[in-house]
N, C-alpha and C. Protein backbone atom coordinates (compact mmCIF):
# COMPACT_ATOMS: atom_id res chain seq x y z
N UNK A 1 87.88 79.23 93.27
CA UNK A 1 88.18 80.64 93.26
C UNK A 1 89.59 80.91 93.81
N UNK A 2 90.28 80.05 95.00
CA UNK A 2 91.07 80.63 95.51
C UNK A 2 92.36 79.89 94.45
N UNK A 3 91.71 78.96 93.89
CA UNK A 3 93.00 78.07 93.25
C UNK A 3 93.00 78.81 91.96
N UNK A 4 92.33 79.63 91.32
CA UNK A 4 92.74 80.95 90.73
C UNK A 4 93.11 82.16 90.67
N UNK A 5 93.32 82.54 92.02
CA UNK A 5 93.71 83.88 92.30
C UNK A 5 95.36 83.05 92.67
N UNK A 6 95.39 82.13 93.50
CA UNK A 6 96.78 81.43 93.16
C UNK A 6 97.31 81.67 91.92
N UNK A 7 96.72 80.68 90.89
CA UNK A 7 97.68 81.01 89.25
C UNK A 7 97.71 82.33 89.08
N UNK A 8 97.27 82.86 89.24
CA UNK A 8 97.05 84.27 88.73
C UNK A 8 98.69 85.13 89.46
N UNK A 9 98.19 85.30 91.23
CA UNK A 9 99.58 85.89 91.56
C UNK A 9 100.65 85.35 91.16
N UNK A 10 100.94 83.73 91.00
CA UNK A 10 102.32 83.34 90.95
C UNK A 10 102.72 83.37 89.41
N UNK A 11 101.62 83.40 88.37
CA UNK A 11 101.89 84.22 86.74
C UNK A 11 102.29 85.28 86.89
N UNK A 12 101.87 86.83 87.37
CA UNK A 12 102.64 87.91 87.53
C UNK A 12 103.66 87.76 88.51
N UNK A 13 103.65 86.86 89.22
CA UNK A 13 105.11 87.02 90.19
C UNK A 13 106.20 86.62 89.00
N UNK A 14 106.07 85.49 88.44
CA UNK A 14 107.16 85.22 87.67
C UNK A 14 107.31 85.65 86.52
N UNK A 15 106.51 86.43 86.04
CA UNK A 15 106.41 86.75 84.27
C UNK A 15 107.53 88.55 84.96
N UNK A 16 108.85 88.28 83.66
CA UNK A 16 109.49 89.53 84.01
C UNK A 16 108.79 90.73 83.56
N UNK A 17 109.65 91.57 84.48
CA UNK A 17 108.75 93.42 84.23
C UNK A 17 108.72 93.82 82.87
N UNK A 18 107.78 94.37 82.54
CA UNK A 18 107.41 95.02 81.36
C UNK A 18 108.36 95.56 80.92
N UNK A 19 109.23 96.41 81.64
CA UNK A 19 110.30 96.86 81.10
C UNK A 19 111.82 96.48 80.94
N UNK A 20 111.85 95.50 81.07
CA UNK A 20 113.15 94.68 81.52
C UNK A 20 113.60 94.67 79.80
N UNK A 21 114.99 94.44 80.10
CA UNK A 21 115.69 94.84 78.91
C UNK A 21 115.95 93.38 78.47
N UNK A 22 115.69 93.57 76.76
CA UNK A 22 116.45 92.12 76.00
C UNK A 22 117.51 91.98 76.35
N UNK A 23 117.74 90.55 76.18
CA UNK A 23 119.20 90.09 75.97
C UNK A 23 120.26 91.04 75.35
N UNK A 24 119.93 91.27 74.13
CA UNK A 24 121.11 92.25 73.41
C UNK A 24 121.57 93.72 73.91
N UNK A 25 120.29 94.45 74.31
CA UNK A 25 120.58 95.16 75.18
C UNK A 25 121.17 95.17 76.21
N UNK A 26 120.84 94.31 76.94
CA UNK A 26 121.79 94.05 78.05
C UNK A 26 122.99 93.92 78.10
N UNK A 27 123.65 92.96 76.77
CA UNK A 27 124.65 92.87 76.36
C UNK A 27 125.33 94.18 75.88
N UNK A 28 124.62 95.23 75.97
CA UNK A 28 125.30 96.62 75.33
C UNK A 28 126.06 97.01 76.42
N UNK A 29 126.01 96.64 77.34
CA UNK A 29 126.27 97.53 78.47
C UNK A 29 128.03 97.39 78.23
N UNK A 30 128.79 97.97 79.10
CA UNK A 30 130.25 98.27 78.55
C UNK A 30 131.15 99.76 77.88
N UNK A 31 132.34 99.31 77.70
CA UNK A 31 132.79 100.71 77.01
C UNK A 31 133.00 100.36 75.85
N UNK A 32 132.92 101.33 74.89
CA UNK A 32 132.80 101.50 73.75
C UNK A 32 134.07 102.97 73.16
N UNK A 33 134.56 102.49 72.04
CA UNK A 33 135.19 104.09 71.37
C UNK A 33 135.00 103.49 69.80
N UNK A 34 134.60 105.29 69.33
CA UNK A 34 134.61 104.51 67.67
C UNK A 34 134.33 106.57 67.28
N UNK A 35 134.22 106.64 66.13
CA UNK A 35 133.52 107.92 65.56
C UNK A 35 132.24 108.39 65.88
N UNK A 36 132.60 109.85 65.80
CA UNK A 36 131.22 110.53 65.64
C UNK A 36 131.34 111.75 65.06
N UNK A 37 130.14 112.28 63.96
CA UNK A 37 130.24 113.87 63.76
C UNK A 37 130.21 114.72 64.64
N UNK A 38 131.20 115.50 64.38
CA UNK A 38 131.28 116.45 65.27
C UNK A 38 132.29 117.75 64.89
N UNK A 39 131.38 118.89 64.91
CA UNK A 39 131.64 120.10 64.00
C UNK A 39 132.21 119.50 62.68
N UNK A 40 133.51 119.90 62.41
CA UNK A 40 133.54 120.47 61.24
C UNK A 40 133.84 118.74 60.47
N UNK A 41 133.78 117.61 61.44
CA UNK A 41 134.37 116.66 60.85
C UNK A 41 134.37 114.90 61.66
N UNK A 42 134.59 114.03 61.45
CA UNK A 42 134.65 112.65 62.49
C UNK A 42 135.51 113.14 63.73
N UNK A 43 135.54 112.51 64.87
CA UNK A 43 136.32 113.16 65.72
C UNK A 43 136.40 111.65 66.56
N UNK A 44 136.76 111.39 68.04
CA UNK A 44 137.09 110.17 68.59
C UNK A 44 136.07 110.32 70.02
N UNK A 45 135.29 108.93 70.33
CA UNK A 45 133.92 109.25 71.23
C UNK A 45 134.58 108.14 71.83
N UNK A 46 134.36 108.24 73.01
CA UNK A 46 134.05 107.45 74.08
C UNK A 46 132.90 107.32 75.10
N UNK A 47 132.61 105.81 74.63
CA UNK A 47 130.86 105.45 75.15
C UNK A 47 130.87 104.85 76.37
N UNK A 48 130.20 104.81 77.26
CA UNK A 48 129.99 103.54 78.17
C UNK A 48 128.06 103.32 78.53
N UNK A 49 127.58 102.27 78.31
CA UNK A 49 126.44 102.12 78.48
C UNK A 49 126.37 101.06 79.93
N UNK A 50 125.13 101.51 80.39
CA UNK A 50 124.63 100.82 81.36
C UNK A 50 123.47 100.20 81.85
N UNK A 51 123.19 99.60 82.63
CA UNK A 51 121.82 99.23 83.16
C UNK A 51 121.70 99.69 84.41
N UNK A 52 120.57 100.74 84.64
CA UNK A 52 120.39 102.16 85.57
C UNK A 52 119.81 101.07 86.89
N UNK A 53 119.28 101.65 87.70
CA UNK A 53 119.25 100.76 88.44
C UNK A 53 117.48 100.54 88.24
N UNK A 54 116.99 101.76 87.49
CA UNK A 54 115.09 101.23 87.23
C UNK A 54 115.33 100.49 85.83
N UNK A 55 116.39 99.71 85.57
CA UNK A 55 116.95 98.24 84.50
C UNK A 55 116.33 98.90 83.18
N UNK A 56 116.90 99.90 82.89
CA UNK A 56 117.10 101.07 81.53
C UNK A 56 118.47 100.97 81.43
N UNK A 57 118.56 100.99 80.09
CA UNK A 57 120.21 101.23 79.88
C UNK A 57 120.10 102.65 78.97
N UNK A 58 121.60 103.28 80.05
CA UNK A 58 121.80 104.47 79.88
C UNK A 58 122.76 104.46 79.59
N UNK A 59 123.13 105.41 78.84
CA UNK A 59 124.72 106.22 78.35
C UNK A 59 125.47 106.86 78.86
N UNK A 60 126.76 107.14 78.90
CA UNK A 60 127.88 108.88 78.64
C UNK A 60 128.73 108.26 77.92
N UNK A 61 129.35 109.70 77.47
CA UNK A 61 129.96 109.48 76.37
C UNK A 61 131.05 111.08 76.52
N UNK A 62 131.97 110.86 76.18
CA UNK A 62 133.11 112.18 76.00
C UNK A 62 133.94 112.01 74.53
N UNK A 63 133.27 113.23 74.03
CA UNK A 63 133.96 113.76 72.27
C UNK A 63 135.41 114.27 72.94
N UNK A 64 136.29 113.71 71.75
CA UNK A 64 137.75 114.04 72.01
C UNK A 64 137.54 115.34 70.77
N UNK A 65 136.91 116.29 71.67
CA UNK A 65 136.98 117.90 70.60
C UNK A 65 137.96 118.56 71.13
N UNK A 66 138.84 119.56 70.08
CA UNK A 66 139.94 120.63 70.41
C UNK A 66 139.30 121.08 72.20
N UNK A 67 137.69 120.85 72.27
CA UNK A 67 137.49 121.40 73.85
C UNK A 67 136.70 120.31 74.14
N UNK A 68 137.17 119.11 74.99
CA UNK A 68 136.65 117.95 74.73
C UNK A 68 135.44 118.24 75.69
N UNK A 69 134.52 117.21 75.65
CA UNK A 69 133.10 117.87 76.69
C UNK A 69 132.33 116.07 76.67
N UNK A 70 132.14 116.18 77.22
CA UNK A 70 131.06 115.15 77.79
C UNK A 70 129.49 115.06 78.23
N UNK A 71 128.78 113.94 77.19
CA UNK A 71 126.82 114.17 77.27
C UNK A 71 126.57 112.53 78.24
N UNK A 72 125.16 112.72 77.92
CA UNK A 72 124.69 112.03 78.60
C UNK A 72 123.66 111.43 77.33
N UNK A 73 122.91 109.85 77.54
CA UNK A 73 122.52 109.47 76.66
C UNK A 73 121.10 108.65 77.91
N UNK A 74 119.84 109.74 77.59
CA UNK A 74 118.91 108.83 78.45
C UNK A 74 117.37 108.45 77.31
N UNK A 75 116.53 108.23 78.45
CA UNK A 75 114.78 108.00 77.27
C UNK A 75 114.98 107.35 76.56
N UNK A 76 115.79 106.38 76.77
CA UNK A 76 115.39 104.63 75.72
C UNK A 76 114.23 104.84 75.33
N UNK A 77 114.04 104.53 73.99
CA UNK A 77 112.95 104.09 73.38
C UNK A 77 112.93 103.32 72.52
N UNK A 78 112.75 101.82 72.69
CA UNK A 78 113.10 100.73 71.05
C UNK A 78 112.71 100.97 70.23
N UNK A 79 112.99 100.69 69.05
CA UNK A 79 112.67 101.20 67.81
C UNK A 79 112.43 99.47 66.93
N UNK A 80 113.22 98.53 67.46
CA UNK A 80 113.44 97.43 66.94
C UNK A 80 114.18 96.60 67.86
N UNK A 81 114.41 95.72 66.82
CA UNK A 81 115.27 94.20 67.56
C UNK A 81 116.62 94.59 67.69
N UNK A 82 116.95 95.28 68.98
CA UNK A 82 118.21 95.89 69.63
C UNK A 82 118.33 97.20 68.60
N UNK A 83 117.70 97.68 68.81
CA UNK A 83 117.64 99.32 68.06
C UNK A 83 116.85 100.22 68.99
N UNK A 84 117.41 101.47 69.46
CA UNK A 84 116.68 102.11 70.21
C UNK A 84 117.32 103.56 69.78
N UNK A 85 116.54 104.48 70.31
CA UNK A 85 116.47 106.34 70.38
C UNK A 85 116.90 106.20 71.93
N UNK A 86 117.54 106.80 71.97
CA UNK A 86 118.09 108.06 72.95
C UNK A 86 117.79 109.53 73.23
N UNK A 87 117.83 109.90 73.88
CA UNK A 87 117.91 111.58 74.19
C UNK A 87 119.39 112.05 73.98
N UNK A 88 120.13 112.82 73.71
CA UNK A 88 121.38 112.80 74.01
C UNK A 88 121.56 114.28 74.29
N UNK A 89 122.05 114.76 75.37
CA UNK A 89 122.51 116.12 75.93
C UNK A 89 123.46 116.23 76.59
N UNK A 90 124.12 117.62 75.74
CA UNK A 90 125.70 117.91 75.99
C UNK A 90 125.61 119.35 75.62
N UNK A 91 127.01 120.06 76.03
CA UNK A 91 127.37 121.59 75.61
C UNK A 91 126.89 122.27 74.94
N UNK A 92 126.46 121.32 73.35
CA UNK A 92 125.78 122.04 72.45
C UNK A 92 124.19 121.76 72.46
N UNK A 93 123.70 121.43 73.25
CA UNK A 93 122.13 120.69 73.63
C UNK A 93 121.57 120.07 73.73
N UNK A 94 120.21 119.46 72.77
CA UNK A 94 120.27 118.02 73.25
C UNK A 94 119.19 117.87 71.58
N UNK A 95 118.89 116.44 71.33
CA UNK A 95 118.64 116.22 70.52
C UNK A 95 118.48 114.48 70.62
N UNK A 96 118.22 113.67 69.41
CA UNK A 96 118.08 112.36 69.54
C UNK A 96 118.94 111.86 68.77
N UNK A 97 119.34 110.49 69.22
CA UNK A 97 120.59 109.60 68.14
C UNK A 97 119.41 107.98 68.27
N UNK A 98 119.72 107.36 67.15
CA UNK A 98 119.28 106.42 67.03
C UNK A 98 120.96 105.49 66.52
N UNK A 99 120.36 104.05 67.53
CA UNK A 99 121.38 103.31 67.53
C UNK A 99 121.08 101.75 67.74
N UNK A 100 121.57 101.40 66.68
CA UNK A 100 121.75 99.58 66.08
C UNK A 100 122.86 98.98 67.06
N UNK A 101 122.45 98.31 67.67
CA UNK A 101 123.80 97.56 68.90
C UNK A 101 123.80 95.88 67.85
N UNK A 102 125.07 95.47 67.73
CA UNK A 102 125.42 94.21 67.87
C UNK A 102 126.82 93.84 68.10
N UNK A 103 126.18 93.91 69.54
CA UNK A 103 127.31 93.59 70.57
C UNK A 103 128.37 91.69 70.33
N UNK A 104 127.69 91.04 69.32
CA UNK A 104 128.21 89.73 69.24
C UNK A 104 129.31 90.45 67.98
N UNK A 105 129.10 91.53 67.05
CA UNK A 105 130.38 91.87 66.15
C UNK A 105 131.18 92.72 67.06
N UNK A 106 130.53 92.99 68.41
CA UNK A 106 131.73 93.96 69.18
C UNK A 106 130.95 95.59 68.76
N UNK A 107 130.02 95.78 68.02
CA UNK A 107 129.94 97.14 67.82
C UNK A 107 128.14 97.61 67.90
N UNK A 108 128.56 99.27 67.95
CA UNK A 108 126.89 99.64 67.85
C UNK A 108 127.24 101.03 66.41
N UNK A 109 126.31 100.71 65.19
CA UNK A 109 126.33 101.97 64.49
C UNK A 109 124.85 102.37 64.99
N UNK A 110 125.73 104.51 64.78
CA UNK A 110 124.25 105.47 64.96
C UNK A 110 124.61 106.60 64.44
N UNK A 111 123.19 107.38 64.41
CA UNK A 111 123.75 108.59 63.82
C UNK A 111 122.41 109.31 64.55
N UNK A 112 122.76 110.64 64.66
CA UNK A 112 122.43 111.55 64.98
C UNK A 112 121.79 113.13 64.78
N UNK A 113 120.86 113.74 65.77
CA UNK A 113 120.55 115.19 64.61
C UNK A 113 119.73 115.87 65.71
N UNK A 114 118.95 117.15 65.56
CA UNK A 114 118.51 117.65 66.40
C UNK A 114 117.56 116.88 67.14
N UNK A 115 116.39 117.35 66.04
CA UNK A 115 115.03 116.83 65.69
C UNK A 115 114.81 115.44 65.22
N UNK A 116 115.73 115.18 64.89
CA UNK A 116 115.53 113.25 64.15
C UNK A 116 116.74 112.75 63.78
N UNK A 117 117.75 111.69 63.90
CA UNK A 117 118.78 111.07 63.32
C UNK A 117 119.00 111.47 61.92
N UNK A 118 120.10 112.24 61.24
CA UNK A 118 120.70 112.40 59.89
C UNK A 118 121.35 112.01 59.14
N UNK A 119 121.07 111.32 58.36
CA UNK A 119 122.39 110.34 57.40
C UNK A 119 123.54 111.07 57.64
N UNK A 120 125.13 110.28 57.47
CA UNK A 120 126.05 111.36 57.86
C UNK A 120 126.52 111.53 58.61
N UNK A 121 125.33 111.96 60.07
CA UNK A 121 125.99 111.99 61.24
C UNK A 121 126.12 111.14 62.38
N UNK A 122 127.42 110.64 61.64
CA UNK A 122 127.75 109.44 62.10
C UNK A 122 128.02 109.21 64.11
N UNK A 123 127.32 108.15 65.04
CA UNK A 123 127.68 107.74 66.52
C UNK A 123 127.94 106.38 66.53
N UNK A 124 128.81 106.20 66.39
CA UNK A 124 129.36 104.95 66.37
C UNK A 124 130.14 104.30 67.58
N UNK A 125 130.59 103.03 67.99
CA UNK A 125 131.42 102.25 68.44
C UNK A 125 131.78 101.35 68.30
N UNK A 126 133.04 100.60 69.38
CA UNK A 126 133.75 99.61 68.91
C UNK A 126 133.56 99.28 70.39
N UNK A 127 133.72 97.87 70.62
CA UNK A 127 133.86 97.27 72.32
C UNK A 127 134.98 97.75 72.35
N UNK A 128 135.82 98.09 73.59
CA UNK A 128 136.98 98.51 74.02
C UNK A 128 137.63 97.49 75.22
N UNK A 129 136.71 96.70 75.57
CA UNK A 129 136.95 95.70 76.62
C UNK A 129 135.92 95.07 76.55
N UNK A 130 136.30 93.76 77.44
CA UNK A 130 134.90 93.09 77.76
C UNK A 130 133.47 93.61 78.07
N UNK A 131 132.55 92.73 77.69
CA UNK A 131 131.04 93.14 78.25
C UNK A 131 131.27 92.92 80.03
N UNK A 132 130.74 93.56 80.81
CA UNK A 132 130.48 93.60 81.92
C UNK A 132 130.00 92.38 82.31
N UNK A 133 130.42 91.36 83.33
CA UNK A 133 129.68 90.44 84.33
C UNK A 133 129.13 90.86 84.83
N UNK A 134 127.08 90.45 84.30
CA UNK A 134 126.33 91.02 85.17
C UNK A 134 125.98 89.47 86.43
């Protein structure tokens, strides 16, 4: 009995948290600039993603608009193999972006919309520097 409650704790001691982020994700973390829709047309975004400290990776991001403004990108939710939803809220409100990371080409495509991601509206990036030494 006791030489099973042994395996047992030292299996959940070492098996990582449920929520712990893939590799690729992890690898998202960094700054990023590339396009995004915005009003009347593409405009110039600057991303930086992170790993929060409850090991979620989170966003901000600042649109280079005639009134430039800056959101926030939280509520990971995977969707796939390094594909996840976001929340994203800023000036004009908030809504969801869905976004494809492959951080080994240097980039993440996404697009965006109120209620659900819209062909079109394009959230994109480019690495701008190195990935972060975690």
């Amino acid at each position: 009995m006791h030489a099973r409650l042994f395996i047992f704790l030292v299996s959940a001691l070492a098996a990582p948290p449920a929520m712990a982020l893939d590799a690729c994700l992890a690898d998202s973390a960094g700054a990023w600039r590339g396009p995004v829709w915005n009003g009347a047309g593409l405009q110039t975004m600057d991303t930086t993603f992170q790993v929060g400290s409850d090991g979620v990776l989170i966003g901000r991001y600042h649109i280079h608009d005639f009134f430039p403004f800056d959101g926030t990108l939280t509520e990971l939710r995977r969707t796939g193999d390094c594909e996840a939803d976001f929340v994203w809220h800023d000036r004009d409100g908030t809504g969801v972006v869905h976004i494809r990371f492959e951080p080994q080409l240097g980039r993440f495509l996404g697009r965006w919309g109120t209620h659900q991601p819209l062909p079109g509206l394009e959230f994109n990036g480019y690495r701008t520097g190195p990935p972060p030494i975690s």
